[in-house]
PDB file of N, CA and C in Angstrom:
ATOM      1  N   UNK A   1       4.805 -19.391 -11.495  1.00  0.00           N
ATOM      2  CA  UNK A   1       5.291 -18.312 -10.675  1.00  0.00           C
ATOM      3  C   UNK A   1       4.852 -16.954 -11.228  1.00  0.00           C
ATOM      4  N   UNK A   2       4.814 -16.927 -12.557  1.00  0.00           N
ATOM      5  CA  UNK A   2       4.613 -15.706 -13.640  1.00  0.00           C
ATOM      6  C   UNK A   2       2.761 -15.198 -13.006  1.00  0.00           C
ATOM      7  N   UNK A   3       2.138 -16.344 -13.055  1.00  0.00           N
ATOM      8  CA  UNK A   3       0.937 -16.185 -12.665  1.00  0.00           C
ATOM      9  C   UNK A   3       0.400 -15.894 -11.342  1.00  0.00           C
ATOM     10  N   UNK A   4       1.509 -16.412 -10.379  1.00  0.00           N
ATOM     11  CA  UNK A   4       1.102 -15.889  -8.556  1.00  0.00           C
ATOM     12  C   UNK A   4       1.805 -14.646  -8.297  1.00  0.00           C
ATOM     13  N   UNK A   5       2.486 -14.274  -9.265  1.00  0.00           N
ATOM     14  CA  UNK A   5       3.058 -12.806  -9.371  1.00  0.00           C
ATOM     15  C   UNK A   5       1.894 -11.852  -9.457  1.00  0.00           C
ATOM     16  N   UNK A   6       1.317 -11.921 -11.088  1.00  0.00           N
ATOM     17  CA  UNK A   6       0.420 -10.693 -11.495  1.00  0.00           C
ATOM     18  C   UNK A   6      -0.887 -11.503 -10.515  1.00  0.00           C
ATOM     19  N   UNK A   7      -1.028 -12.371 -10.217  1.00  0.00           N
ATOM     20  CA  UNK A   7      -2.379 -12.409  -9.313  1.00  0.00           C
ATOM     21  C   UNK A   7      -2.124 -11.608  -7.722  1.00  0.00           C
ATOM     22  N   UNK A   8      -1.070 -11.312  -6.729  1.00  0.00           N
ATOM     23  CA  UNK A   8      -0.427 -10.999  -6.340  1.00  0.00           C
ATOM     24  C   UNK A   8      -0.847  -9.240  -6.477  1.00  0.00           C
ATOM     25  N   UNK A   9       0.108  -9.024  -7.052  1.00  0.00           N
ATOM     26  CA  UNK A   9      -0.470  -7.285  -7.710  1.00  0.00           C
ATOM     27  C   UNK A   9      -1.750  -7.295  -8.184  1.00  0.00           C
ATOM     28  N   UNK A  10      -2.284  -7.599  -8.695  1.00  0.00           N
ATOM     29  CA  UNK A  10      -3.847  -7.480  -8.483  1.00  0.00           C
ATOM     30  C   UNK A  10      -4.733  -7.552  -7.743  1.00  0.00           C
ATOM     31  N   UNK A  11      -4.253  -8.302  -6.746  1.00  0.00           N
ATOM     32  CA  UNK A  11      -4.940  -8.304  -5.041  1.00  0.00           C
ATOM     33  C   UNK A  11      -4.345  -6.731  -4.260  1.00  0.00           C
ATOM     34  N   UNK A  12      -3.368  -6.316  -4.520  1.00  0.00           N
ATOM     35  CA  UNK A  12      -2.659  -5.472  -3.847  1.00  0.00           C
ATOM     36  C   UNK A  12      -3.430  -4.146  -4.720  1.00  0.00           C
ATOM     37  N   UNK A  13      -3.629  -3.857  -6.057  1.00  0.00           N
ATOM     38  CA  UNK A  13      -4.460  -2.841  -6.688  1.00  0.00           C
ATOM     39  C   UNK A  13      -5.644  -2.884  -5.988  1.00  0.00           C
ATOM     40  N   UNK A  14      -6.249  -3.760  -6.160  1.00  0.00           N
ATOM     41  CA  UNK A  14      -8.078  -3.761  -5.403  1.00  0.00           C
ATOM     42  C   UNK A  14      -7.726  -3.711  -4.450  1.00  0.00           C
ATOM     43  N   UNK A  15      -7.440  -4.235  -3.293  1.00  0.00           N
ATOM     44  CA  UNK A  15      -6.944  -3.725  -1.957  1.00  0.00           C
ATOM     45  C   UNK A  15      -6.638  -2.348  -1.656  1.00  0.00           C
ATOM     46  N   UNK A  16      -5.716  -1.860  -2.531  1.00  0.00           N
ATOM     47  CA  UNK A  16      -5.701  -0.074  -2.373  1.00  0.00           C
ATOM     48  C   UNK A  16      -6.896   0.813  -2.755  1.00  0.00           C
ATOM     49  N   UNK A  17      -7.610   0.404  -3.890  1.00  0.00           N
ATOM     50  CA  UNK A  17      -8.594   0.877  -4.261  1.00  0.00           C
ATOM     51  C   UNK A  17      -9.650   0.959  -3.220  1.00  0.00           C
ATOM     52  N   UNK A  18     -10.088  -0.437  -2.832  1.00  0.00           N
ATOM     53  CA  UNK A  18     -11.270  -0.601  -2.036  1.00  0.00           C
ATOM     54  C   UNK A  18     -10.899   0.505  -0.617  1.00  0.00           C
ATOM     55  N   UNK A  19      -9.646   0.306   0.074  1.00  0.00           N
ATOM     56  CA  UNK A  19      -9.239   1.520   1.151  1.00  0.00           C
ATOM     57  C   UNK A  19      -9.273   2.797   0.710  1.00  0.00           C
ATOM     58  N   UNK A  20      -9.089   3.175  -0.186  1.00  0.00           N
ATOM     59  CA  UNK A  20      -9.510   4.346  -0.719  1.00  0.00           C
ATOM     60  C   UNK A  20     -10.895   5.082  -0.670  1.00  0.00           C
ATOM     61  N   UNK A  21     -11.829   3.863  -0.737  1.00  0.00           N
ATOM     62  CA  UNK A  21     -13.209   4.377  -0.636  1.00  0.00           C
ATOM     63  C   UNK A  21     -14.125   4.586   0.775  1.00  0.00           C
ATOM     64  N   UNK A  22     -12.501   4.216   1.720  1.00  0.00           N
ATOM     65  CA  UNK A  22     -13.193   3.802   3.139  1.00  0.00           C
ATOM     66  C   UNK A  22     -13.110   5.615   3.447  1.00  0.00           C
ATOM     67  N   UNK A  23     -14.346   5.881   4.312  1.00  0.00           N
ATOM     68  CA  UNK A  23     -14.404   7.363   4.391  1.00  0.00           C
ATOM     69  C   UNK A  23     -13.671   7.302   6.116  1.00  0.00           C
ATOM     70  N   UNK A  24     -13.283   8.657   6.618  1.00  0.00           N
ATOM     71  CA  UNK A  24     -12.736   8.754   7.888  1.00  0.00           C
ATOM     72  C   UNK A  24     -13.215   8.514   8.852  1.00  0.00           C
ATOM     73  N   UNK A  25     -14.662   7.869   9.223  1.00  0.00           N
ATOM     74  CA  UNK A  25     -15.064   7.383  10.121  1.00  0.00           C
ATOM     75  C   UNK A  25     -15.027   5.719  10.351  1.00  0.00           C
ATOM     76  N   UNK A  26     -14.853   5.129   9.103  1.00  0.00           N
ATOM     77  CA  UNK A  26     -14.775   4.086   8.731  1.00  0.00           C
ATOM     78  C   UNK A  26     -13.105   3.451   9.365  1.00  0.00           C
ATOM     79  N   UNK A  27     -12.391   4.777   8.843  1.00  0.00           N
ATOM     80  CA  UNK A  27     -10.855   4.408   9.270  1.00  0.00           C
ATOM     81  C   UNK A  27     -10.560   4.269  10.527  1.00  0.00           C
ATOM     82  N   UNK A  28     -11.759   5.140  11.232  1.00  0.00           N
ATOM     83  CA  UNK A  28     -11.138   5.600  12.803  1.00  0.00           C
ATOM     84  C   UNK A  28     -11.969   4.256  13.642  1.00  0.00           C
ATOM     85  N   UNK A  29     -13.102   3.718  13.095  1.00  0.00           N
ATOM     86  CA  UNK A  29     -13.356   2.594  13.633  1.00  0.00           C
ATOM     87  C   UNK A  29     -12.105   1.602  13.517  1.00  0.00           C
ATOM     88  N   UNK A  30     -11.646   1.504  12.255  1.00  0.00           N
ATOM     89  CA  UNK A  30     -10.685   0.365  12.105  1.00  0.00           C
ATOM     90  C   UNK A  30      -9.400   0.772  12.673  1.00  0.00           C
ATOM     91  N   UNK A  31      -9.444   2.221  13.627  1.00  0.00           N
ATOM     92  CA  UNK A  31      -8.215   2.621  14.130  1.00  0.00           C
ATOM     93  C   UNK A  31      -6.945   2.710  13.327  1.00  0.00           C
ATOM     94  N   UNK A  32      -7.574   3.046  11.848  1.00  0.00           N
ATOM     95  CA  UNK A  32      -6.488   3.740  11.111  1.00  0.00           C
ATOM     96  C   UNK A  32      -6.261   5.055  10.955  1.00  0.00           C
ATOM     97  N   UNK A  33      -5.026   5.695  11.070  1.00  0.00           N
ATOM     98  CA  UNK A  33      -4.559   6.849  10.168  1.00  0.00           C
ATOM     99  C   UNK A  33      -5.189   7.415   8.899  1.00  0.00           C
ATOM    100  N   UNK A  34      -5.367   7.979   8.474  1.00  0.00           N
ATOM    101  CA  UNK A  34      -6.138   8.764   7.655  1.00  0.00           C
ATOM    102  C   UNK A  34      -4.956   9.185   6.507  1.00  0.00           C
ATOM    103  N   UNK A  35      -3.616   9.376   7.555  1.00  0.00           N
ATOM    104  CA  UNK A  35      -2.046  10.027   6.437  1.00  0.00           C
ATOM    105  C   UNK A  35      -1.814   8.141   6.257  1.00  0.00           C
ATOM    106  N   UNK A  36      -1.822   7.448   6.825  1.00  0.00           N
ATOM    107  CA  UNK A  36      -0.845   6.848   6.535  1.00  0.00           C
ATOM    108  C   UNK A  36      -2.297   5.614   4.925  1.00  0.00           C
ATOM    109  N   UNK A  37      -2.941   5.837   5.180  1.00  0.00           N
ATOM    110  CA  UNK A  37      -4.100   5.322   4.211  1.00  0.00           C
ATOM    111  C   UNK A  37      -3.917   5.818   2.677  1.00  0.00           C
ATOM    112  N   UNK A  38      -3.597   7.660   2.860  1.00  0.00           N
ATOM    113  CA  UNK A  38      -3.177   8.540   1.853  1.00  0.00           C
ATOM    114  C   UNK A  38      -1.917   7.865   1.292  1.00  0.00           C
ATOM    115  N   UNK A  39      -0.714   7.327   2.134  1.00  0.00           N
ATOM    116  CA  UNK A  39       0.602   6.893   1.703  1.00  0.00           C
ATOM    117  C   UNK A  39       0.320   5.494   1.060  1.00  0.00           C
ATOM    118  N   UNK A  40      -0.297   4.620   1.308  1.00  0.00           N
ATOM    119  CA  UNK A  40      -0.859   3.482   0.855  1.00  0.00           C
ATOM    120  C   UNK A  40      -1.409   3.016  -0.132  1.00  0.00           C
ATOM    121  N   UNK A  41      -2.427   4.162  -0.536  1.00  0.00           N
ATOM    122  CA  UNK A  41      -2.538   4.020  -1.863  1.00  0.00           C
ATOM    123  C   UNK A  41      -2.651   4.808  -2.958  1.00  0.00           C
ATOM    124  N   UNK A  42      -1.380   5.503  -2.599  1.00  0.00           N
ATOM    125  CA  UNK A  42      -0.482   5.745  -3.523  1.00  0.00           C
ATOM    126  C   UNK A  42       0.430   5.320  -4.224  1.00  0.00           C
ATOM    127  N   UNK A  43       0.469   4.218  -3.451  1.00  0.00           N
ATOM    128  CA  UNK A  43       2.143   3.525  -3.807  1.00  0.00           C
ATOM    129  C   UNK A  43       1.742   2.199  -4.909  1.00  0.00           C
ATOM    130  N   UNK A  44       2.627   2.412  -5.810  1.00  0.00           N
ATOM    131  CA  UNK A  44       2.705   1.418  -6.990  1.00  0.00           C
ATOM    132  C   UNK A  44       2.054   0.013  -6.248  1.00  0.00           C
ATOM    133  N   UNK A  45       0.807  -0.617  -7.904  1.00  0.00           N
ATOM    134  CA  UNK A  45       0.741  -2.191  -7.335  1.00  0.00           C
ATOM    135  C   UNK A  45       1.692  -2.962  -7.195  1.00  0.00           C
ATOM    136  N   UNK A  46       3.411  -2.446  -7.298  1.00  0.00           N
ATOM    137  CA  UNK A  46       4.202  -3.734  -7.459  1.00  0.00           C
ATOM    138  C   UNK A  46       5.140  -3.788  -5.822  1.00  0.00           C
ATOM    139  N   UNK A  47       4.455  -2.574  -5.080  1.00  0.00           N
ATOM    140  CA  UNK A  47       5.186  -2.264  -3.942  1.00  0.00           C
ATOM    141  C   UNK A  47       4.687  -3.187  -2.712  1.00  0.00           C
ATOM    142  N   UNK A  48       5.158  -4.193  -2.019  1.00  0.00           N
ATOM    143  CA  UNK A  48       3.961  -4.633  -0.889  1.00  0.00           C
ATOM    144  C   UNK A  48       3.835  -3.426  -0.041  1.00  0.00           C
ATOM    145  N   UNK A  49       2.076  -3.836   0.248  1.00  0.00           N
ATOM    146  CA  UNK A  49       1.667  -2.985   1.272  1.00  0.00           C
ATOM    147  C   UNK A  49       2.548  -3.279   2.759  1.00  0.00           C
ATOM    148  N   UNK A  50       2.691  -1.907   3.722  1.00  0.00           N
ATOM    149  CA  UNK A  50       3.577  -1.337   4.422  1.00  0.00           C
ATOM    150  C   UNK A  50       2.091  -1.938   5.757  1.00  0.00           C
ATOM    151  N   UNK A  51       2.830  -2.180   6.796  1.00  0.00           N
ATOM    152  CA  UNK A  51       2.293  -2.891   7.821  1.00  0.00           C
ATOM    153  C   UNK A  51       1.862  -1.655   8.402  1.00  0.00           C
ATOM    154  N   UNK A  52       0.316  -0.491   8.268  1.00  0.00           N
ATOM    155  CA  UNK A  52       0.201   0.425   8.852  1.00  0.00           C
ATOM    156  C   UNK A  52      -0.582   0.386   9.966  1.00  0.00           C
ATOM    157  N   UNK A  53      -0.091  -1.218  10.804  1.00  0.00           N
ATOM    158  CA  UNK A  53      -1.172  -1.277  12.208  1.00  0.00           C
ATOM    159  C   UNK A  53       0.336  -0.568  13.030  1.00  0.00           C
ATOM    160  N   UNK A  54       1.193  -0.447  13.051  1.00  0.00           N
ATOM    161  CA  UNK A  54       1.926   0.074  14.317  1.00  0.00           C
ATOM    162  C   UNK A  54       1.807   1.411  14.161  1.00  0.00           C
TER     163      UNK A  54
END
């Protein structure tokens, strides 16, 4: 369990990271927010990511 934990948060770090590098045209294809991308990865690896398709 100890191990699907920190593997877990480590998917969720690279995941924020890699969105981070997506530039604003990239977002607006994927019909994301631009603020709510900013709120995302910001937030601690231990936080689950926040469902920002609605």
């Amino acid at each position: 369990m100890i191990v699907a934990t920190l593997r877990e948060r480590r998917r969720r770090h690279v995941g924020r990271r890699e969105l981070a590098k997506c530039d604003e045209r990239t977002l607006r294809d994927l019909c994301i927010d631009p603020g709510v991308v900013n709120h995302e990865v910001c937030q601690p690896f231990w936080r689950p990511p926040r469902d920002w398709r609605d």
